[in-house]
C-alpha atoms as a PDB file:
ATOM      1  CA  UNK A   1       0.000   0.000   0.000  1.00  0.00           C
ATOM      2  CA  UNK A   2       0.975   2.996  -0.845  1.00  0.00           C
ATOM      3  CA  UNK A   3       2.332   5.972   1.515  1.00  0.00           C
ATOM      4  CA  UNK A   4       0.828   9.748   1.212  1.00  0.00           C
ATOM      5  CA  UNK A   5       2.875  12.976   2.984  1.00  0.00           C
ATOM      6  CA  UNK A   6       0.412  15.447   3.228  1.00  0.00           C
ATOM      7  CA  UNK A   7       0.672  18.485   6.084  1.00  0.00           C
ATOM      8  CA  UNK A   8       3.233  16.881   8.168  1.00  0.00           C
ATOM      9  CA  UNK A   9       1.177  13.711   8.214  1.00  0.00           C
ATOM     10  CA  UNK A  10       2.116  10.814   6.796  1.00  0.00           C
ATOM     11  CA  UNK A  11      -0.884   7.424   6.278  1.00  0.00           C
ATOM     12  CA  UNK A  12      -0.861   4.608   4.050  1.00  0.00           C
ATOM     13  CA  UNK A  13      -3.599   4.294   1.126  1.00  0.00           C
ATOM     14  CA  UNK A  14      -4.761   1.477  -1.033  1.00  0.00           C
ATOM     15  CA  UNK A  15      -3.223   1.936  -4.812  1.00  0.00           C
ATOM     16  CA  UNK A  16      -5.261   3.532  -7.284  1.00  0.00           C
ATOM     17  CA  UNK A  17      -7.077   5.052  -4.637  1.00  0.00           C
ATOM     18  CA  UNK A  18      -8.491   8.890  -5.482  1.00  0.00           C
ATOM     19  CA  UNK A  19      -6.148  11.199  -3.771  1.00  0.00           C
ATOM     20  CA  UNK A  20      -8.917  13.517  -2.753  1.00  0.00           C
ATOM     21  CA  UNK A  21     -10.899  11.465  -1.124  1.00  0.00           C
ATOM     22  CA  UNK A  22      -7.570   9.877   0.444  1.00  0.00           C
ATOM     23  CA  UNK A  23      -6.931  13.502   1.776  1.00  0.00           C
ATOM     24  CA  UNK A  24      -9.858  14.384   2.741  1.00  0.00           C
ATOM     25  CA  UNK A  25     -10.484  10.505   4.647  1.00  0.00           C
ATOM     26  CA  UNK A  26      -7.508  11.719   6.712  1.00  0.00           C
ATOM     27  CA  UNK A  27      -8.404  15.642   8.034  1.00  0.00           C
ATOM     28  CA  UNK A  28      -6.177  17.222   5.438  1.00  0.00           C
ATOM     29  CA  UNK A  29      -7.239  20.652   4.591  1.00  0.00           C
ATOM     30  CA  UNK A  30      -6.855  20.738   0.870  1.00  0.00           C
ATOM     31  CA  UNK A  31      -8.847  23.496   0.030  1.00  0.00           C
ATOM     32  CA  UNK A  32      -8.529  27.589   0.830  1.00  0.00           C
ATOM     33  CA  UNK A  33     -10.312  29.245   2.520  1.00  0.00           C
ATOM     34  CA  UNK A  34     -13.944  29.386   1.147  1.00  0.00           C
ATOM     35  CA  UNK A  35     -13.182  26.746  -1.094  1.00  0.00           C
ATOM     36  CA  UNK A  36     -13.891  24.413   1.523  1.00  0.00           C
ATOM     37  CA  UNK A  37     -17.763  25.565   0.897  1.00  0.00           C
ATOM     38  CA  UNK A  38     -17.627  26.614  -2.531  1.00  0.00           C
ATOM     39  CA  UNK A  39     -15.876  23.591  -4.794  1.00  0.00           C
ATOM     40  CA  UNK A  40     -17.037  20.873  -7.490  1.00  0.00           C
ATOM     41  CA  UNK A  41     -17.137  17.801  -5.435  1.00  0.00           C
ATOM     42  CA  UNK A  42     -14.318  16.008  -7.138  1.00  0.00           C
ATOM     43  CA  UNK A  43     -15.456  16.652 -10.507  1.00  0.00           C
ATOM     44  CA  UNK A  44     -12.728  17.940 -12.205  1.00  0.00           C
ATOM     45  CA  UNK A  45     -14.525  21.494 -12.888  1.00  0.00           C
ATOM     46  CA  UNK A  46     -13.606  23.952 -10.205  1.00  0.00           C
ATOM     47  CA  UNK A  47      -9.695  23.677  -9.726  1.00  0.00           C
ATOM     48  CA  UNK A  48      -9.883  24.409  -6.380  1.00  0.00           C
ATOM     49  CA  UNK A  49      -8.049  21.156  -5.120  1.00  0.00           C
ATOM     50  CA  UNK A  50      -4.747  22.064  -7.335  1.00  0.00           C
ATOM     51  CA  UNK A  51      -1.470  20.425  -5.340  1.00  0.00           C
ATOM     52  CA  UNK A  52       1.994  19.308  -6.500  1.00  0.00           C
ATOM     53  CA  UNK A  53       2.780  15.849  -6.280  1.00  0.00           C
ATOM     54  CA  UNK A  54       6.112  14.460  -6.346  1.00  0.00           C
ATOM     55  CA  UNK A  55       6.185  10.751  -6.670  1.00  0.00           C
ATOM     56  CA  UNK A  56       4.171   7.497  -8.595  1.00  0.00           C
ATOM     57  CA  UNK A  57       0.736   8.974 -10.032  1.00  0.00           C
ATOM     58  CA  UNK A  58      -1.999   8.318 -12.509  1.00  0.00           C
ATOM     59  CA  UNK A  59      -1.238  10.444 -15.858  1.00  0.00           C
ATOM     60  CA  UNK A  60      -3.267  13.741 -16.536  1.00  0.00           C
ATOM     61  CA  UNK A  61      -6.389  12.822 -17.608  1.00  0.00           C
ATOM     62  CA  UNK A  62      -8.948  15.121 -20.030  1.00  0.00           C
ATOM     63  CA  UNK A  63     -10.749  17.370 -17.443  1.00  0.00           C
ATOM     64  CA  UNK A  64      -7.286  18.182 -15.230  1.00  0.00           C
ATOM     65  CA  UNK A  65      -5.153  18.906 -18.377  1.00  0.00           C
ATOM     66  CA  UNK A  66      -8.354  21.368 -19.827  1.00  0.00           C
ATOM     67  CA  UNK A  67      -9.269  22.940 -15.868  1.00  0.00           C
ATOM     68  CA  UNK A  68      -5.236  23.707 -15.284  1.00  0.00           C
ATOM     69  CA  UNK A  69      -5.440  25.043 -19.153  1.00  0.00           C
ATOM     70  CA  UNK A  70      -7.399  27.997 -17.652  1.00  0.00           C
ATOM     71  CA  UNK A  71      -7.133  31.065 -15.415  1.00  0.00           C
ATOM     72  CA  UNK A  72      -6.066  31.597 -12.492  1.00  0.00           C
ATOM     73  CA  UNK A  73      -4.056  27.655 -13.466  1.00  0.00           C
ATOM     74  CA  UNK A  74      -1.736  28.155 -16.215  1.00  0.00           C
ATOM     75  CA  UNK A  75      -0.580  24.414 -17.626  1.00  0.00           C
ATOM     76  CA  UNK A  76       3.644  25.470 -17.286  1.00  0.00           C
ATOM     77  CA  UNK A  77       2.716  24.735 -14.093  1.00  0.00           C
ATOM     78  CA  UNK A  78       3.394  21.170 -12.852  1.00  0.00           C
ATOM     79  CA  UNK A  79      -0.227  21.377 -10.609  1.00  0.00           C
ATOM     80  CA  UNK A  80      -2.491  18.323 -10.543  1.00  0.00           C
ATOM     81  CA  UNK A  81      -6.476  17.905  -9.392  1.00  0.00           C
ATOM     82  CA  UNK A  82      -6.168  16.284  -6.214  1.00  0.00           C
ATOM     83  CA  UNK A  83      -9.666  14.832  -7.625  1.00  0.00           C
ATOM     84  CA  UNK A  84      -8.158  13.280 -10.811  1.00  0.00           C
ATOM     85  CA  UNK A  85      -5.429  11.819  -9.152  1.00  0.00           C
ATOM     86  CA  UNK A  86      -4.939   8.119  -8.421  1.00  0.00           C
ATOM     87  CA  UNK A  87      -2.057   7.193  -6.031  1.00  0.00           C
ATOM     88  CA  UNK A  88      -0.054   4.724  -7.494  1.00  0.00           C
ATOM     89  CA  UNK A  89       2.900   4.605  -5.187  1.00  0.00           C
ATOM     90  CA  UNK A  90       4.097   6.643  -2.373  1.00  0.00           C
ATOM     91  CA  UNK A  91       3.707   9.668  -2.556  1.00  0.00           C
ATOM     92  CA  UNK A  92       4.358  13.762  -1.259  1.00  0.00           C
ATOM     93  CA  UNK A  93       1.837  16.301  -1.421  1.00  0.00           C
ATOM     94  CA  UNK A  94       2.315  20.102  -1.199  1.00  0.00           C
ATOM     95  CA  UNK A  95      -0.726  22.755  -1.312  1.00  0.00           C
ATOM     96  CA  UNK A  96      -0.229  26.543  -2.148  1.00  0.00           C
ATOM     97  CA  UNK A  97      -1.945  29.593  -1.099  1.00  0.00           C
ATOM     98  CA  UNK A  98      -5.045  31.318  -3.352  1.00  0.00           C
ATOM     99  CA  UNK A  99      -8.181  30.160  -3.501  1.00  0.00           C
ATOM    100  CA  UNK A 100      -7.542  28.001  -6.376  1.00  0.00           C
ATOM    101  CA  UNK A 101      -3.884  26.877  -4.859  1.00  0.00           C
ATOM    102  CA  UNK A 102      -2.203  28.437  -7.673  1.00  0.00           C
ATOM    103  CA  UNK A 103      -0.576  30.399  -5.667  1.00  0.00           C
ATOM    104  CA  UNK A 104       3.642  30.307  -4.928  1.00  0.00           C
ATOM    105  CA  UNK A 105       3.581  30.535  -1.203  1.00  0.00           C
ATOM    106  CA  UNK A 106       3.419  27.781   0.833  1.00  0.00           C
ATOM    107  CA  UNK A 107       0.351  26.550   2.919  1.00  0.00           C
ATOM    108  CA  UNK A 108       1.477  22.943   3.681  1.00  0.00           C
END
């Protein structure tokens, strides 16, 4: 099983496993401010639950290539949708400031 760093925690996962739900499942607080109220669910539409990922992860799908295509994302950057991301292997995760996370200073 897989291993997640996420906010100074770290929790195992099973593989393939949706890392926003896996977040979420464990009290991380992936989203800004009022984007806690005010996001898409996990459909891929809002862009709200933008983190870098360093380690083994699904490929870009469709809807997070075309959401991080568009403002405030810009698709130089090497964001992902927490909510079209599987976990593959072990993994770190690292969330920026704005409301969309697109942000360069640091949050966790």
């Amino acid at each position: 099983m897989p291993n997640v760093t996420a906010q100074g925690k770290t929790f195992e996962c099973a593989q393939g496993a949706n890392l926003r739900q896996v977040l979420l499942d464990h009290d991380i607080a992936l989203y800004n401010g009022q984007a806690r109220l005010i996001n898409c669910r996990g459909i891929g539409s809002c862009g709200t639950c933008a983190v870098l990922i360093d380690g083994e992860v699904s490929a870009p799908n469709w809807k997070g290539r075309s959401r991080r295509s568009l403002p405030p994302h810009t698709s130089e950057r090497p964001l992902r949708l927490a909510c079209q991301t599987s976990v593959l292997g072990d993994i770190t995760v690292t969330k920026y400031d704005r409301f969309w996370g697109q942000g360069h200073n640091l949050v966790w």
